[in-house]
Protein backbone atom coordinates (compact mmCIF):
# COMPACT_ATOMS: atom_id res chain seq x y z
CA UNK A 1 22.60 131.92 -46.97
CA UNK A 2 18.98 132.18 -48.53
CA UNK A 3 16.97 135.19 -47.54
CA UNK A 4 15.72 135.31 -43.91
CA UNK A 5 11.81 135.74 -44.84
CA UNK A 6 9.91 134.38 -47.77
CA UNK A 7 6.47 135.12 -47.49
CA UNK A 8 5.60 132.38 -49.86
CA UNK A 9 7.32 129.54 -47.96
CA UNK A 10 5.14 131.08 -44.56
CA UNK A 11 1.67 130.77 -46.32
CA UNK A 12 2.74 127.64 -47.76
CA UNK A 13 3.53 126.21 -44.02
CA UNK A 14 0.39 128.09 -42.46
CA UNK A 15 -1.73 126.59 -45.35
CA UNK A 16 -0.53 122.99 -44.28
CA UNK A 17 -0.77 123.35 -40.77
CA UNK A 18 -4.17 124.15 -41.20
CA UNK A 19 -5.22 121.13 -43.51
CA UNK A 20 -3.81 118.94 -40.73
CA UNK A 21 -5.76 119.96 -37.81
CA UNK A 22 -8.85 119.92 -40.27
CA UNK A 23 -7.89 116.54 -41.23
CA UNK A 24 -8.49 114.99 -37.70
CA UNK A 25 -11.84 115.18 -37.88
CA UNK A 26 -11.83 112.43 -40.43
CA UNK A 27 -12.55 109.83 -39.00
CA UNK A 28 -10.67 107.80 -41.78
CA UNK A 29 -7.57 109.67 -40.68
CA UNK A 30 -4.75 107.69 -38.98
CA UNK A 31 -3.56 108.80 -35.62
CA UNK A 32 -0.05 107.26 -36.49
CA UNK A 33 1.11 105.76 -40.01
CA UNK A 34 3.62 103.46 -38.07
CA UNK A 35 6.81 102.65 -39.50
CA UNK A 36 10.02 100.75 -37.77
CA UNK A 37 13.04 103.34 -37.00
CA UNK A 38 14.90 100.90 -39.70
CA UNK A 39 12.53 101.60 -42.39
CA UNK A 40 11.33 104.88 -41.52
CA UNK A 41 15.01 106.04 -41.76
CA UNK A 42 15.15 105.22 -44.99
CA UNK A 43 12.00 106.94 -46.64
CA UNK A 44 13.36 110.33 -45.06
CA UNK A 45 16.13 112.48 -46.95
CA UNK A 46 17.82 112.97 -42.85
CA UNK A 47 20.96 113.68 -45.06
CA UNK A 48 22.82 117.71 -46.01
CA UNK A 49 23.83 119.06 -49.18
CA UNK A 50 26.26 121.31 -50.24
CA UNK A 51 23.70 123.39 -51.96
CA UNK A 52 20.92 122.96 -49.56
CA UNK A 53 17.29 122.51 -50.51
CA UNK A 54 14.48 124.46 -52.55
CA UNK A 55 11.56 125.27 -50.90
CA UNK A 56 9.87 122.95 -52.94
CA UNK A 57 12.40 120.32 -51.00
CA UNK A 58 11.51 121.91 -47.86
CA UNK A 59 7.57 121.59 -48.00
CA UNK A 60 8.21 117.94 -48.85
CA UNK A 61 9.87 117.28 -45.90
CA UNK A 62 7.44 119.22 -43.69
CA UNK A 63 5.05 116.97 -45.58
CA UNK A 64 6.82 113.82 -43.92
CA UNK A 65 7.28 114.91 -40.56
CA UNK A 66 3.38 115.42 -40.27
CA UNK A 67 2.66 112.53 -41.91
CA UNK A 68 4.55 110.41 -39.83
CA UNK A 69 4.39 111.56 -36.73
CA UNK A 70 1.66 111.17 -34.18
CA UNK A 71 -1.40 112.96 -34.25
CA UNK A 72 -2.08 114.49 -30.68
CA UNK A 73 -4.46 116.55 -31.18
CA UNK A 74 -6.48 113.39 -33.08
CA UNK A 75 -9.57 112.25 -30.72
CA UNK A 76 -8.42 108.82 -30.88
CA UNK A 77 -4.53 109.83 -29.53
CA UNK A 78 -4.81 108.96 -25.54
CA UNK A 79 -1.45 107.87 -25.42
CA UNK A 80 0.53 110.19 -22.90
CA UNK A 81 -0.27 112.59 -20.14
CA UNK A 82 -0.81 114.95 -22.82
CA UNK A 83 -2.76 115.57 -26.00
CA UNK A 84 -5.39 117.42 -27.62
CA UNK A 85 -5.83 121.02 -29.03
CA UNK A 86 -6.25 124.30 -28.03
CA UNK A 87 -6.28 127.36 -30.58
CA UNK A 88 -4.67 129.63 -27.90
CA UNK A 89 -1.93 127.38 -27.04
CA UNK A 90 -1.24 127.12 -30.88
CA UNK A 91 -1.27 130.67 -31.90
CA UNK A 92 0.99 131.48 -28.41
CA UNK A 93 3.72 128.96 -29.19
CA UNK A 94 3.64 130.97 -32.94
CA UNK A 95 3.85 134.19 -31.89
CA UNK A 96 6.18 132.97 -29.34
CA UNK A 97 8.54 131.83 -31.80
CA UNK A 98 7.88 134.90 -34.03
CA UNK A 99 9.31 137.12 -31.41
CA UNK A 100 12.19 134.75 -30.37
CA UNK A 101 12.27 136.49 -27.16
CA UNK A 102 14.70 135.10 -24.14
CA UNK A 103 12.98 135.34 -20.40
CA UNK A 104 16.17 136.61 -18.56
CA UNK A 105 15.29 139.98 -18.49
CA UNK A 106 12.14 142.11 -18.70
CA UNK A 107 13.82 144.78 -21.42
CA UNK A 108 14.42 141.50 -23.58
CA UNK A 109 10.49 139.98 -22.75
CA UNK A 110 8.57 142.99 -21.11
CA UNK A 111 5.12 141.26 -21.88
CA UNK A 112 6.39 138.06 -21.18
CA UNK A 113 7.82 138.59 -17.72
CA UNK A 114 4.51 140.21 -16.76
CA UNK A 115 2.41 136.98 -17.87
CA UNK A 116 4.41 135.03 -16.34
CA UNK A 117 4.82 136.63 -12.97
CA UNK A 118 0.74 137.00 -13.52
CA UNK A 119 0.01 133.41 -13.75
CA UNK A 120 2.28 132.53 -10.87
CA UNK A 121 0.97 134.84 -8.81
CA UNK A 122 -2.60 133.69 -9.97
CA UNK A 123 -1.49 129.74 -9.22
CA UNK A 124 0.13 130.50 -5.99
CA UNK A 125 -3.23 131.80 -4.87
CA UNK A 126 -5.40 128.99 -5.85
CA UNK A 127 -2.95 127.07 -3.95
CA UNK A 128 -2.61 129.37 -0.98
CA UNK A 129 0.85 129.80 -1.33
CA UNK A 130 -0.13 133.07 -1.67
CA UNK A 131 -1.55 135.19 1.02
CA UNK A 132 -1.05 138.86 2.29
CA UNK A 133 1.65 138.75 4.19
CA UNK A 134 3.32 136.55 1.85
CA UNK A 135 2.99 136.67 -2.05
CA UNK A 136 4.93 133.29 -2.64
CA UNK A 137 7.37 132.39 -5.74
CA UNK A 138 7.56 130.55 -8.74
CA UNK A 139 9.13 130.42 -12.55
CA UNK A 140 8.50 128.38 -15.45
CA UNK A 141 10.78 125.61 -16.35
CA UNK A 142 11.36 122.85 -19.17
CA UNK A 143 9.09 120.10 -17.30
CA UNK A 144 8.15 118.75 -14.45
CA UNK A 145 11.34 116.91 -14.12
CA UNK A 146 13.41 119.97 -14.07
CA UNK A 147 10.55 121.52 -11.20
CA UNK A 148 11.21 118.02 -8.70
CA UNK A 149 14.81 119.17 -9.32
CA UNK A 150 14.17 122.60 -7.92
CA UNK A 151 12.42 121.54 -5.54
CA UNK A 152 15.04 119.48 -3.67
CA UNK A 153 17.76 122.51 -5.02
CA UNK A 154 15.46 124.70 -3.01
CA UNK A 155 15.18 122.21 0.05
CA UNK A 156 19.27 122.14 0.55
CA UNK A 157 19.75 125.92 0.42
CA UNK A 158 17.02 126.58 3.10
CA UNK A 159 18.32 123.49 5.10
CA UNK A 160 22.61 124.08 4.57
CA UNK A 161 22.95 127.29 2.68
CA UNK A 162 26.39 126.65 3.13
CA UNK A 163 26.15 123.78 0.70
CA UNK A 164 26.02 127.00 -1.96
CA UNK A 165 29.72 127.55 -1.34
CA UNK A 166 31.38 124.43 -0.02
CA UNK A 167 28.95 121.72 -1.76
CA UNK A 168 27.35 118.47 -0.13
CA UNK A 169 30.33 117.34 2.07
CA UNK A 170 29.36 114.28 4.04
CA UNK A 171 25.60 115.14 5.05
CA UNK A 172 24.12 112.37 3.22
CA UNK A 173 20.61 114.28 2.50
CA UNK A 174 17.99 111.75 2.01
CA UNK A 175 14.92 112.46 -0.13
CA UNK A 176 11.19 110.08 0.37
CA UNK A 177 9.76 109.50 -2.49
CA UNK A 178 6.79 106.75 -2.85
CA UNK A 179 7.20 103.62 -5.14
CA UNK A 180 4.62 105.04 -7.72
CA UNK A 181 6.89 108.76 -7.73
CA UNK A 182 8.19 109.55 -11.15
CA UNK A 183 11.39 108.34 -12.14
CA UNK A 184 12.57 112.32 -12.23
CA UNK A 185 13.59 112.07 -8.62
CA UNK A 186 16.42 109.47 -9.55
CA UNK A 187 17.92 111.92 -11.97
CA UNK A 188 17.64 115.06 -9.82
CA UNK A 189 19.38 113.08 -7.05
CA UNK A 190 22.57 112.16 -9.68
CA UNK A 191 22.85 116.07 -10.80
CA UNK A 192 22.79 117.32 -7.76
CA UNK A 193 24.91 114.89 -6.74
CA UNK A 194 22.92 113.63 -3.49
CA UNK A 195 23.49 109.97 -4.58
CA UNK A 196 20.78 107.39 -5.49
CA UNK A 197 21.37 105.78 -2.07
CA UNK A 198 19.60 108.63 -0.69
CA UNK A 199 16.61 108.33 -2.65
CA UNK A 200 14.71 106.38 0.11
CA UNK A 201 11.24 104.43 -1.28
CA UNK A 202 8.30 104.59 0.57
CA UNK A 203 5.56 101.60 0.53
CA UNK A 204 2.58 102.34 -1.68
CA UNK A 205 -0.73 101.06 -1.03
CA UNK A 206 -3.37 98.90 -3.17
CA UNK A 207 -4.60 102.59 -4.53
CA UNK A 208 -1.34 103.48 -4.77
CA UNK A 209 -0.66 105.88 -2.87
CA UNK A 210 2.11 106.40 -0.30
CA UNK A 211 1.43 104.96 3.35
CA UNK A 212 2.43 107.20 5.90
CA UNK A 213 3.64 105.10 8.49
CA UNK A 214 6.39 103.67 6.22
CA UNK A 215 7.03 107.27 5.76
CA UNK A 216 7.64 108.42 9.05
CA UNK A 217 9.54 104.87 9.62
CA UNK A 218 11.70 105.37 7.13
CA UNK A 219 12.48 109.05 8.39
CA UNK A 220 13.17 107.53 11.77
CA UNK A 221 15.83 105.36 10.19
CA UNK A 222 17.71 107.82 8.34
CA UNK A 223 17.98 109.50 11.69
CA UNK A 224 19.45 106.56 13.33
CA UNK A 225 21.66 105.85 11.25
CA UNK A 226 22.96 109.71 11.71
CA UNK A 227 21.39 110.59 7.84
CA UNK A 228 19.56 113.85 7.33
CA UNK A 229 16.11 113.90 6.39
CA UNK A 230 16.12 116.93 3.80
CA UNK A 231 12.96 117.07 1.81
CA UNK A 232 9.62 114.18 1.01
CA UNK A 233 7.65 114.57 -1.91
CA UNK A 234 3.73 114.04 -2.53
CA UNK A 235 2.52 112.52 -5.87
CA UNK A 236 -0.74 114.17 -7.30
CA UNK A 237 -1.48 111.85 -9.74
CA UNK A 238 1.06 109.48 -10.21
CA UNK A 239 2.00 108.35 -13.91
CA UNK A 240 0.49 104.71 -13.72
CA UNK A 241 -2.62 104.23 -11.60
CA UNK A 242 -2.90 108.32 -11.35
CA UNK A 243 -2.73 108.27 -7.54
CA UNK A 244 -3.37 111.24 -5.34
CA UNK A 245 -1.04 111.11 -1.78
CA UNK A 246 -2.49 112.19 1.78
CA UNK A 247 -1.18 115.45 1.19
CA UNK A 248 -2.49 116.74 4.97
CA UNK A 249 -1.02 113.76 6.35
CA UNK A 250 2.58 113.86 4.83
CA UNK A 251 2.34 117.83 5.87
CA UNK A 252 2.25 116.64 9.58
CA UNK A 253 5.29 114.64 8.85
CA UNK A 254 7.31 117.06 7.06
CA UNK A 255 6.49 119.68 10.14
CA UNK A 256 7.31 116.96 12.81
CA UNK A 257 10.94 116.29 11.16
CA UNK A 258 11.83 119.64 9.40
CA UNK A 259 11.69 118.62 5.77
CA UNK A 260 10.34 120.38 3.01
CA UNK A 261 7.20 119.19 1.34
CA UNK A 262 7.11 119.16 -2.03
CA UNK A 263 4.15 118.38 -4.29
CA UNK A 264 4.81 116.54 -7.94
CA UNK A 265 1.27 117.46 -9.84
CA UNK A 266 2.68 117.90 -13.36
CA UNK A 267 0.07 115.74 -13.89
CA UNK A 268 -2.78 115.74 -11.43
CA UNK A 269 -2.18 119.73 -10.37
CA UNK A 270 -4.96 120.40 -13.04
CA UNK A 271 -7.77 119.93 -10.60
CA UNK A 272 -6.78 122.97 -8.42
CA UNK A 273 -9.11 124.30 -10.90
CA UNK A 274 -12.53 122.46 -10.60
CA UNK A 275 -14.28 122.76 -7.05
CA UNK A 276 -15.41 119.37 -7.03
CA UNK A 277 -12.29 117.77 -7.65
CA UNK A 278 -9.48 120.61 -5.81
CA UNK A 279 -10.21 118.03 -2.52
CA UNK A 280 -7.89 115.79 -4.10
CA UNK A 281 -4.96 118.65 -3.19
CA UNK A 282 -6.46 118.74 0.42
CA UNK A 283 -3.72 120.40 2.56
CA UNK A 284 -1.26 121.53 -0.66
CA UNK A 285 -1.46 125.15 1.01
CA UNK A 286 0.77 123.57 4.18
CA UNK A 287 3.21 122.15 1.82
CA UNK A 288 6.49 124.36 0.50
CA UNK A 289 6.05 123.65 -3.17
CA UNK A 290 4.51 122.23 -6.15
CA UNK A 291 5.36 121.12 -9.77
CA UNK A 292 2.27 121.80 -12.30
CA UNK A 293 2.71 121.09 -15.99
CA UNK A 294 -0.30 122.63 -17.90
CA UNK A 295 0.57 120.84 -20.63
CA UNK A 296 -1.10 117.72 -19.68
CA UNK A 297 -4.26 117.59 -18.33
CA UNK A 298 -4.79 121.47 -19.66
CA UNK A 299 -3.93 120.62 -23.06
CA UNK A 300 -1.68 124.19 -23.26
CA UNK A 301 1.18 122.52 -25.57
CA UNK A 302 4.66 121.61 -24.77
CA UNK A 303 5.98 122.49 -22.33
CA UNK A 304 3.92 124.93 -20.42
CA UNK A 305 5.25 123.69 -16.76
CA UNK A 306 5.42 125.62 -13.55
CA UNK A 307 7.38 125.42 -10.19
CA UNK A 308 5.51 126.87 -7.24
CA UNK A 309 6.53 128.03 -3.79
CA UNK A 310 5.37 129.52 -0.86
CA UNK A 311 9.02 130.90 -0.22
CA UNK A 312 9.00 134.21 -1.17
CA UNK A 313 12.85 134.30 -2.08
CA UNK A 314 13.69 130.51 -1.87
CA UNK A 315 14.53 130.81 -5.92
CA UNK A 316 16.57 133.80 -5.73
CA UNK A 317 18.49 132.36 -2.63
CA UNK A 318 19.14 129.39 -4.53
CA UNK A 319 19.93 130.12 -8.27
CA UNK A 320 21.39 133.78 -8.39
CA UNK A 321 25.44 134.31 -8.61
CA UNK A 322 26.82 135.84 -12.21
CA UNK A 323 25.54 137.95 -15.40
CA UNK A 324 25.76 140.99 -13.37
CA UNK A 325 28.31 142.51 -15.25
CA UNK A 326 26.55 141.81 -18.74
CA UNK A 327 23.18 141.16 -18.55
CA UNK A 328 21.74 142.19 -15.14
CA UNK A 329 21.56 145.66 -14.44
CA UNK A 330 20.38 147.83 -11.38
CA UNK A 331 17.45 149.47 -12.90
CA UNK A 332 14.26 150.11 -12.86
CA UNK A 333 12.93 147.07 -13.70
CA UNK A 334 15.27 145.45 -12.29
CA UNK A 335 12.88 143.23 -10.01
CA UNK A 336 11.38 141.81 -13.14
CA UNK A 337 14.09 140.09 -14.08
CA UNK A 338 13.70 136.47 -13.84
CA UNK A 339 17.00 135.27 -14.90
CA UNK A 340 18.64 135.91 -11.40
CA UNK A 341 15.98 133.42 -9.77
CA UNK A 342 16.56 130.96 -13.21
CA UNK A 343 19.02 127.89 -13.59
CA UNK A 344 18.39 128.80 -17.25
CA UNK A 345 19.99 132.05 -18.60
CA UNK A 346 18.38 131.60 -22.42
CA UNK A 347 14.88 130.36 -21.44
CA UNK A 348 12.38 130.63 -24.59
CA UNK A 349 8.41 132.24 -23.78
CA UNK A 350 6.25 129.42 -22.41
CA UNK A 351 3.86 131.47 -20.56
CA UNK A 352 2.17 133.03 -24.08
CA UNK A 353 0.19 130.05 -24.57
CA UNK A 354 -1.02 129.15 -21.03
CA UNK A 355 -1.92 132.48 -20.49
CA UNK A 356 -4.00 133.04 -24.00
CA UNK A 357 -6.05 129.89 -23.34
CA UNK A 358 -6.79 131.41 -19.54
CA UNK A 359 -7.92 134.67 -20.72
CA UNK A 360 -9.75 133.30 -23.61
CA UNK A 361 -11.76 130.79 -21.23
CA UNK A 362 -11.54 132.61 -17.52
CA UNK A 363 -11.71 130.83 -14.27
CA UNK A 364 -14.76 128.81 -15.39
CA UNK A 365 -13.75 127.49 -18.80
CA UNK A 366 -10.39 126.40 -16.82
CA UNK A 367 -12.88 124.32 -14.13
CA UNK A 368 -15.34 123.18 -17.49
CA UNK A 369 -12.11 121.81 -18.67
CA UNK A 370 -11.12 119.50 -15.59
CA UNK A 371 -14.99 118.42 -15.02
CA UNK A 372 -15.35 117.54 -18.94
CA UNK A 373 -12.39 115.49 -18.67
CA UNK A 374 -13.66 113.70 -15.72
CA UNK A 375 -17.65 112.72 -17.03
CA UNK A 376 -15.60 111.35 -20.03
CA UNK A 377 -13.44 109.06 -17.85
CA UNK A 378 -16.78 108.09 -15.97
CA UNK A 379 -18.61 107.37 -19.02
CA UNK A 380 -15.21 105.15 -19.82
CA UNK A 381 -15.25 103.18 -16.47
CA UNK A 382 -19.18 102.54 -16.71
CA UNK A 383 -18.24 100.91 -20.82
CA UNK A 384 -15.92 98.85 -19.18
CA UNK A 385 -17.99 97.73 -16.43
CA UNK A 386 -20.85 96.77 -18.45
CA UNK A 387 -18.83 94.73 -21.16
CA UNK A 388 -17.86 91.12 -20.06
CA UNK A 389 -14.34 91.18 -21.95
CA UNK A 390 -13.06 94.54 -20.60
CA UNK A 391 -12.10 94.64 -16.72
CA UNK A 392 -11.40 97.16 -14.51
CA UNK A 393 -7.79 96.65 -12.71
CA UNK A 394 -7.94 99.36 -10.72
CA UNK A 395 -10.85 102.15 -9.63
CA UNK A 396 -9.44 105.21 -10.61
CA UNK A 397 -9.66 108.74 -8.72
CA UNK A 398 -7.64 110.60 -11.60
CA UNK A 399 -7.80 110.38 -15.50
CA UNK A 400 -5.96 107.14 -15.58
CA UNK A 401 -8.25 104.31 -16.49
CA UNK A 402 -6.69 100.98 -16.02
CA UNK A 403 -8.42 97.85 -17.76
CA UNK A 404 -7.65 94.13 -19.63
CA UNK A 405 -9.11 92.33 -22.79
CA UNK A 406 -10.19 89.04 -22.11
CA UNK A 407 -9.67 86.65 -24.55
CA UNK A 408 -12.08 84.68 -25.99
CA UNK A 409 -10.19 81.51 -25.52
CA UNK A 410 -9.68 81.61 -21.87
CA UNK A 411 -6.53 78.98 -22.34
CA UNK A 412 -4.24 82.01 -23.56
CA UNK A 413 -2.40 83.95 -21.19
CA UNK A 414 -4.19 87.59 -20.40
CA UNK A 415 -1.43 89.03 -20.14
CA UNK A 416 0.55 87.94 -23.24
CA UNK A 417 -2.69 89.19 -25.43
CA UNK A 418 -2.66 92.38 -24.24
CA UNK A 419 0.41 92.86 -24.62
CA UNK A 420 0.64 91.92 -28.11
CA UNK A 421 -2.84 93.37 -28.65
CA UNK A 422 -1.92 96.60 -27.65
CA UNK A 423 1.25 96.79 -30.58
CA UNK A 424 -1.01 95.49 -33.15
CA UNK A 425 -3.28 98.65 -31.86
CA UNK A 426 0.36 100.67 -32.44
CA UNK A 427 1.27 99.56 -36.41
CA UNK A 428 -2.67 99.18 -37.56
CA UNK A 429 -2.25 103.61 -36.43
CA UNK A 430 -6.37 103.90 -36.14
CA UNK A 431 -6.13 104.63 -32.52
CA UNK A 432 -3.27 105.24 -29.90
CA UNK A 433 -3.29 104.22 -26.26
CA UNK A 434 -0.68 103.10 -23.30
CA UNK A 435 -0.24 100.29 -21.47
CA UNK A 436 1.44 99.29 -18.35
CA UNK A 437 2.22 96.64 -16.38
CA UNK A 438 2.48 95.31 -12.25
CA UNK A 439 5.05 94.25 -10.65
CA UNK A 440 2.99 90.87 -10.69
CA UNK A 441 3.22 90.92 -14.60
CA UNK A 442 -0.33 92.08 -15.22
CA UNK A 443 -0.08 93.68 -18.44
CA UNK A 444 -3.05 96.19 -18.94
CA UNK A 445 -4.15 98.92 -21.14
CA UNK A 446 -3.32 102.34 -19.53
CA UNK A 447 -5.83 104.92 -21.19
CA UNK A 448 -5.41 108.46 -20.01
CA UNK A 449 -8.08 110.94 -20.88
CA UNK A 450 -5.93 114.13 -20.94
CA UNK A 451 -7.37 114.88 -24.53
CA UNK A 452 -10.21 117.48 -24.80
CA UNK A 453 -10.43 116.62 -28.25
CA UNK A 454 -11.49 112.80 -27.22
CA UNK A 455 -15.57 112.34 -27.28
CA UNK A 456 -17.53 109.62 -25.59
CA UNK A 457 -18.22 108.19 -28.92
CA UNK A 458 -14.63 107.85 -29.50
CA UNK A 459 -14.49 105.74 -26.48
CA UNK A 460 -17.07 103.60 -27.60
CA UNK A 461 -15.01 103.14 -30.99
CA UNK A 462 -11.84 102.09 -29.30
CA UNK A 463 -13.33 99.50 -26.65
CA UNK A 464 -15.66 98.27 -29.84
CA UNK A 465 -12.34 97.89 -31.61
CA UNK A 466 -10.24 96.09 -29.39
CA UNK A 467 -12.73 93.78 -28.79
CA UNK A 468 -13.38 92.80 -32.13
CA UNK A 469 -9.49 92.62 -33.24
């Protein structure tokens, strides 16, 4: 084996990471030099030698990963429900990585464990989860998928926490989700093995969001048919039209039939921190729980995502058995061990980078944050409005802004040339943005504004260019 440092090969990386970030200011800089899987495949070495590589070899191949992948940090990347840069998140996921620490145990991550039991306390009092009787719960997990999973984990062993020791049996636990809920529910569902069947679907409205008197018929019917009504889930922000549900009004629900409430904001959680967009959570204080993902809308890096409670010792109750013997010990910090609470046993520092881009900002560079995000996506809508080929498809609370490129020759189908217009957008790699489509088949571009790096006059550059493609 080659030796474990080489100061050389680190300044050589460092150097290069730095030119790329500088790069993206050019604006002649691609966000994506696009190349099919079945060529792309062939320009990289993917293969091993005997001999291994020279560092030389190395820095090449660092050299084509950055090269071909996606830029998104680059102001023109507003292609997912994450994106941009942040200098804290950066330097945390470094140092993170330089100390290779595991989150089981506070002798193993002393600093770490105290971050992160400092931001969750710090989130679960924003939310009112927190109060002082009461001082809540929460860990960090790897994504919001895996924090809709605990969620409904949670829900069973405060419902049956029998089901601990003698499983599901035949209880048939339903979960209400609303059509525009995030496909993570249908996975949690087959690993906890509750059965897709019991994944009930809740009408959405024109706004999408979920209409409660489907809810609470829905509910109803499970009961009926002897079913048991375990846990319904809000959606702040859905993924497509970036939907906020009537939290309050799904909270009377939950109370009237006994289920646990759970929030999904990975993506729209982010405005707990602005005061003149937190309305949008209206009520998430009555609920049980709540998945946040900082790593979208903040911009904190991958993955930076959070499961919060209210239930003091819901996470303990539900994920502790084993590693007594080995790994936790009765001692004095003891209660800062987050393992015993953790479905994870190795679980790598996520909290460094959230927590250096909070301190580095405060409270009000957090809210700055939100509200910047949100002139830019009303400075987008008002573009939009005012250009003749661009419409609006749907009036968005949230981030999301929905929209369509009319053709100049009104005889070809909209929906065909945006579709294709949006992939020629793709392999020409000056700008990267979404797209989505109704259940009607209206294909529309889906540009989400989760980018801090993204600038008005960007905007102006991308509907300028699509128009004139």
């Amino acid at each position: 084996m080659k030796k474990q440092f080489d100061k050389e090969l680190l300044e050589n990386i460092l150097d290069k990471i730095s030119a790329y970030y500088e790069k993206n200011s050019d604006s002649n800089t691609p966000v994506i030099n696009y190349k099919p899987a079945t060529d792309l495949v062939k320009e990289l070495d993917l293969k091993f030698s005997d001999l291994g590589a020279t560092n030389a070899d190395l820095l090449k191949e660092i050299d084509n990963y950055l090269k071909f992948s996606p830029r998104t940090s680059h102001p023109q990347f507003n292609n997912q429900l994450t994106g941009g840069f942040s200098n804290e998140a950066v330097l945390g996921d470094l140092i993170s990585s330089v100390c290779n620490a595991t989150m089981a145990t506070y002798e193993v991550a002393p600093v770490a464990t105290l971050m992160e039991a400092h931001l969750v306390s710090e989130l679960n009092s924003i939310l009112e989860f927190k109060t002082d009787s009461n001082k809540g719960d929460g860990i960090m997990l790897t994504g919001g998928s895996n924090a809709n999973m605990m969620a409904i984990h949670c829900a069973r062993q405060r419902k049956f926490p029998e089901s601990k020791m003698k499983g599901n049996g035949n209880k048939q636990m339903c979960v209400y989700i609303s059509e525009e809920a995030h496909y993570s529910h249908r996975k949690a569902m087959l690993l906890m093995g509750l059965g897709l069947d019991n994944l009930i679907t809740v009408k959405s409205d024109s706004a999408g969001r979920m209409c409660i008197e489907d809810l609470k018929i829905k509910i109803q019917t499970s009961i009926e048919v002897g079913h048991t009504p375990l846990l319904v889930c809000s959606t702040a922000g859905t993924t497509v039209l970036g939907a906020f549900d009537p939290i309050a009004k799904i909270n009377l629900i939950a109370k009237e039939f006994d289920l646990w409430h759970h929030i999904d904001g990975a993506w729209g959680g982010g405005v707990m921190f602005s005061k003149k967009y937190k309305h949008l959570l209206g009520g998430a204080g009555e609920a049980d729980s709540l998945t946040f993902d900082a790593h979208k809308l903040m911009g904190s890096g991958l993955i930076t995502s959070f499961f919060l409670t209210k239930h003091e010792n819901a996470l303990a109750e539900s994920n502790s058995g084993g590693g007594s013997q080995y790994i936790f010990h009765e001692y004095e910090n003891a209660e800062f061990d987050t393992g015993k609470k953790s479905l994870q046993c190795g679980r790598k520092v996520d909290s460094l980078k959230f927590w250096l881009m909070w301190k580095a900002n405060g409270h009000t560079g957090l809210e700055d944050f939100v509200n910047t995000q949100y002139e830019k996506q009303n400075y987008f809508v008002e573009l939009i409005k005012k250009n003749p080929r661009l419409e609006l498809v749907h009036t968005p609370e949230f981030l999301n802004v929905c929209f369509q490129v009319k053709p100049l020759d009104e005889t070809i189908d909209i929906n065909k040339y945006n579709f294709d217009l949006r992939f020629r957008l793709v392999k020409e790699g000056k700008m990267l943005t979404n797209f989505s489509s109704f259940s009607d088949g209206t294909v529309f571009f889906r540009h989400i504004l989760a980018n801090n790096m993204t600038e008005n006059v960007d905007l102006e550059h991308l509907l300028n260019h699509l128009i004139e493609m």
